[in-house]
C-alpha atoms as a PDB file:
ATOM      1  CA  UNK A   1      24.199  26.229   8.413  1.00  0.00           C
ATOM      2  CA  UNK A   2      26.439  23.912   5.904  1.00  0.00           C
ATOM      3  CA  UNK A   3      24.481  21.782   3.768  1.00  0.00           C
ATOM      4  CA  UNK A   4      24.224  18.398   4.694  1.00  0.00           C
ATOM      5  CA  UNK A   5      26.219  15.627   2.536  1.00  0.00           C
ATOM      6  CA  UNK A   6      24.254  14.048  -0.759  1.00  0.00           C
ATOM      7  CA  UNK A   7      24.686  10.400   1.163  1.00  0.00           C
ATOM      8  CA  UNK A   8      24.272  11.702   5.161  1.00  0.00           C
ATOM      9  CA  UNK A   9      21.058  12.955   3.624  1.00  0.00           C
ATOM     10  CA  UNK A  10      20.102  10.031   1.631  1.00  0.00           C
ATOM     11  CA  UNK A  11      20.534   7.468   4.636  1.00  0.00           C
ATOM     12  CA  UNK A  12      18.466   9.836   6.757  1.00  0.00           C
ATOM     13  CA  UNK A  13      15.391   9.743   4.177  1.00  0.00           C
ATOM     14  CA  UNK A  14      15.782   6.276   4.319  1.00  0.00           C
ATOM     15  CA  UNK A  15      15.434   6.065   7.667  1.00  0.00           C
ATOM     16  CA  UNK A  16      12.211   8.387   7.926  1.00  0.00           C
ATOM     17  CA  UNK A  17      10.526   6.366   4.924  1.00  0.00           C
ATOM     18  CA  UNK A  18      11.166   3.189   7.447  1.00  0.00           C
ATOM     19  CA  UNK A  19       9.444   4.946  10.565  1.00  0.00           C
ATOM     20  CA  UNK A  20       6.692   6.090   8.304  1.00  0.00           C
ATOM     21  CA  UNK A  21       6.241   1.950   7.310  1.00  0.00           C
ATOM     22  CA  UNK A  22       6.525   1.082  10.610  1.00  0.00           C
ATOM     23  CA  UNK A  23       3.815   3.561  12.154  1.00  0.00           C
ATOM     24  CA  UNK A  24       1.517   2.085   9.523  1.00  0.00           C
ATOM     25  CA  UNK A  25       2.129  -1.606   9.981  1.00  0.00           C
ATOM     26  CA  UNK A  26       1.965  -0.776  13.459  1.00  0.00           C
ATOM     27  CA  UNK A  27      -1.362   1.671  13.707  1.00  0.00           C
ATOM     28  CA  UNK A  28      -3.515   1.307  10.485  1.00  0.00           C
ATOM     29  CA  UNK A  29      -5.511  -1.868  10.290  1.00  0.00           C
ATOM     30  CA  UNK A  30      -6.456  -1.638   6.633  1.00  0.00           C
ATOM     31  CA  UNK A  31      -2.238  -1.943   6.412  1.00  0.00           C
ATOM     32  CA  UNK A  32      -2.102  -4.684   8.340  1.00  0.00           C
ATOM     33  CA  UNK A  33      -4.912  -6.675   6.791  1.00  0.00           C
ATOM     34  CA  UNK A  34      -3.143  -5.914   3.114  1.00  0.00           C
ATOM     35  CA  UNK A  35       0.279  -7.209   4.590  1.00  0.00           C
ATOM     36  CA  UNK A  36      -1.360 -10.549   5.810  1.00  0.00           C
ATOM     37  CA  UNK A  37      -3.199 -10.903   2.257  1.00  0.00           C
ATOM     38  CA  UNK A  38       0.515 -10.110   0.561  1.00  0.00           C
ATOM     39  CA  UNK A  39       1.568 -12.554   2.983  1.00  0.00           C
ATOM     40  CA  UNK A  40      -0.968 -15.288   2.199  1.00  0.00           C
ATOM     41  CA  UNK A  41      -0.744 -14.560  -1.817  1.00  0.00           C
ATOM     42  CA  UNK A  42       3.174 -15.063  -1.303  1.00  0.00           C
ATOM     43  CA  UNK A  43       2.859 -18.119   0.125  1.00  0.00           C
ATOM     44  CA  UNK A  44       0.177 -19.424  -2.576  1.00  0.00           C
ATOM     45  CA  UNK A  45       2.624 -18.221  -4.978  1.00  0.00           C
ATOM     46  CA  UNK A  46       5.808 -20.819  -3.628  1.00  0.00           C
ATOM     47  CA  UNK A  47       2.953 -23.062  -3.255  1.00  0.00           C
ATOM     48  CA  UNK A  48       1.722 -23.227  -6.579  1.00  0.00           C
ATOM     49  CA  UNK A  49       5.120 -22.366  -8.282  1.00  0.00           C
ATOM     50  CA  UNK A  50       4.002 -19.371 -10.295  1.00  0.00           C
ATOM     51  CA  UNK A  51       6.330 -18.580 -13.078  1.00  0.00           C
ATOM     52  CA  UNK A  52       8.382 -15.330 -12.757  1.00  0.00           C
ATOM     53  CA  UNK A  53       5.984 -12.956 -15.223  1.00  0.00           C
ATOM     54  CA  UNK A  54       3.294 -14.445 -12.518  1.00  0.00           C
ATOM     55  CA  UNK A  55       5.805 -12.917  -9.501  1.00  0.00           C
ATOM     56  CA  UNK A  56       6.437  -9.744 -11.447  1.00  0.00           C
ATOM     57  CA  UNK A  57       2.757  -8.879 -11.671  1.00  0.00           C
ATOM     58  CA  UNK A  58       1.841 -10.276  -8.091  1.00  0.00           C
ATOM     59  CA  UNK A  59       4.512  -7.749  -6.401  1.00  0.00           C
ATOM     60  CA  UNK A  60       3.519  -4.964  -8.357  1.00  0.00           C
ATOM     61  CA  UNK A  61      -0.221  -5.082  -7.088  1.00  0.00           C
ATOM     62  CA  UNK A  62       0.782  -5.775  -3.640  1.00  0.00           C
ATOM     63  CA  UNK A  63       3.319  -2.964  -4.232  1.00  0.00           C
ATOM     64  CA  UNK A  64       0.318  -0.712  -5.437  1.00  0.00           C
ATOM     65  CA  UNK A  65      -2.246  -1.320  -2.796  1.00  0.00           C
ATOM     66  CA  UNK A  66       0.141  -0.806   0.167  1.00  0.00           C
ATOM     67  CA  UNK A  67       1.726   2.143  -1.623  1.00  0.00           C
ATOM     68  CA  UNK A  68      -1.898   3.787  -2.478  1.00  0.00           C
ATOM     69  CA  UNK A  69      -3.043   2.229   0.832  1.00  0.00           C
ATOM     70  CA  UNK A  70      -0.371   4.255   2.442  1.00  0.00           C
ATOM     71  CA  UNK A  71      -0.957   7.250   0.468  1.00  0.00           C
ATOM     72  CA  UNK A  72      -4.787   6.959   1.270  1.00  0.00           C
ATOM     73  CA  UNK A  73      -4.001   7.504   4.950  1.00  0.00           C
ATOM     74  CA  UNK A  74      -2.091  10.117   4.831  1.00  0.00           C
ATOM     75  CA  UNK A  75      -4.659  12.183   2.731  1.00  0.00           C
ATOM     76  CA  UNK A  76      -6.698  10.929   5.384  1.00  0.00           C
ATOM     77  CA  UNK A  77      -4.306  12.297   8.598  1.00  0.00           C
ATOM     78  CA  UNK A  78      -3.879  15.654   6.609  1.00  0.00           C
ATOM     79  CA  UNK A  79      -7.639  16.042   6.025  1.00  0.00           C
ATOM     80  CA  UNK A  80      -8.319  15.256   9.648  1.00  0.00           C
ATOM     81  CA  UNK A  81      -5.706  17.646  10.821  1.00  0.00           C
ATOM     82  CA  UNK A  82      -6.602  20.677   8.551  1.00  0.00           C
ATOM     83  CA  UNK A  83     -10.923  19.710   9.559  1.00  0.00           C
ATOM     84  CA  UNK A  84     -11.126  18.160  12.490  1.00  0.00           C
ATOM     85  CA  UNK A  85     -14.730  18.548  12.124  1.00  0.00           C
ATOM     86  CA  UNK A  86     -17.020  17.224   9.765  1.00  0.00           C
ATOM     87  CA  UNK A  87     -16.791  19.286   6.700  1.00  0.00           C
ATOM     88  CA  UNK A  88     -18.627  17.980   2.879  1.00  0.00           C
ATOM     89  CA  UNK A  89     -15.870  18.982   1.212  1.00  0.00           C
ATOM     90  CA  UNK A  90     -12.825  16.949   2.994  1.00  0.00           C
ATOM     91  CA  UNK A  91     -15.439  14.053   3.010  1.00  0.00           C
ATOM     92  CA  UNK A  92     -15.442  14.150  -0.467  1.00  0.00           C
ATOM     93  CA  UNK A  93     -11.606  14.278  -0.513  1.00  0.00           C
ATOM     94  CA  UNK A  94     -11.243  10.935   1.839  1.00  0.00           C
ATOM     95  CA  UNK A  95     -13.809   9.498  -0.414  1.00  0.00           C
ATOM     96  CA  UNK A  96     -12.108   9.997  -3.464  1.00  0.00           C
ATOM     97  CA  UNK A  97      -8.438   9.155  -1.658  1.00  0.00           C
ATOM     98  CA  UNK A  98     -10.417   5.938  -0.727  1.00  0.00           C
ATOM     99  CA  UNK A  99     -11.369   5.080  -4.237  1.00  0.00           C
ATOM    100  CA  UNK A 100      -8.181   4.994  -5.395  1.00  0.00           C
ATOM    101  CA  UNK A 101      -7.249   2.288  -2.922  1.00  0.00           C
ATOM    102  CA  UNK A 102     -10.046   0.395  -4.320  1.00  0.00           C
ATOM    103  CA  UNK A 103      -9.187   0.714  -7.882  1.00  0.00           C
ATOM    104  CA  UNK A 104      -5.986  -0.804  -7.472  1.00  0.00           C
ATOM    105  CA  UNK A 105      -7.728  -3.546  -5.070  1.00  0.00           C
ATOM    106  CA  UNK A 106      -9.581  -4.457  -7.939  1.00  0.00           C
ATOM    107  CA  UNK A 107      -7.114  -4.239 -10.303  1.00  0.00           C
ATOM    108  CA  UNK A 108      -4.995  -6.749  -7.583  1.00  0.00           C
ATOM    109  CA  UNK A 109      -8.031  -9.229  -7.101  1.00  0.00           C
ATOM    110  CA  UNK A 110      -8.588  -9.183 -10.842  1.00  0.00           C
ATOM    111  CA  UNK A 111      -4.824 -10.046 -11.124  1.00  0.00           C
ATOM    112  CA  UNK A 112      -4.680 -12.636  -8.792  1.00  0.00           C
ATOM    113  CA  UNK A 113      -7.912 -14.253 -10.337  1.00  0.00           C
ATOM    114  CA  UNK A 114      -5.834 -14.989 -13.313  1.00  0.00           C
ATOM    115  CA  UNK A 115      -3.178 -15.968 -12.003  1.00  0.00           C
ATOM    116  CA  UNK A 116      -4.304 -18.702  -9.622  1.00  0.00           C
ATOM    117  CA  UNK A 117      -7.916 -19.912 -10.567  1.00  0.00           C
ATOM    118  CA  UNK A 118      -6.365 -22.004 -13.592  1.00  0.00           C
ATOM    119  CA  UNK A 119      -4.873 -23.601 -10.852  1.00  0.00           C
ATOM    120  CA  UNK A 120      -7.085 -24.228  -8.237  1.00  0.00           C
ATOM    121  CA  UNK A 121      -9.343 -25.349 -10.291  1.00  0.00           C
END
């Protein structure tokens, strides 16, 4: 079977790394809870005219906790599929997987602190 062209192949991993967004925006409510706090932080942002470093750091957190976010489920779908059972040991895995969502929530939260209590209040 001939090899597939660089760009043919390209496009099509584009096109699966859509579907994959897509099934999570569409099935995974802790996805679609993060998009409508990216959603509400964007609009503070035009609202309060945050300068660009402000921007910068505000998409790279949303950026992290839907990328981790999305990363968390999967572990999660994998770890279901391989145990569909309760097992300690893939608990411990979905808890961990879990904790890295919340580090970078923190991180986020922490982030946004700075940038908009000075001015709110």
């Amino acid at each position: 079977m001939p090899k597939e062209p660089f760009i043919i192949n390209r496009i099509k991993s584009i096109g699966f790394a859509f579907k994959g967004l897509f099934i999570l925006l569409r099935t995974e409510s802790s996805i679609q809870i993060q998009l409508v706090i990216a959603l509400a932080v964007t609009v503070a942002g035009f609202y309060f005219g945050i300068s660009k470093t402000e921007w910068m750091l505000q998409c790279v957190c949303i950026g992290m906790v839907m990328g981790i976010e999305g990363l968390n489920t999967a572990v999660e779908k994998i770890a279901d599929y391989i145990q569909p059972e309760y097992d300690q040991k893939i608990g411990l895995i979905k808890d961990i997987s879990a904790g890295a969502v919340m580090t970078v929530s923190i991180v986020a939260v922490i982030v946004g602190c700075i940038i908009y209590w000075p001015k709110v209040f």
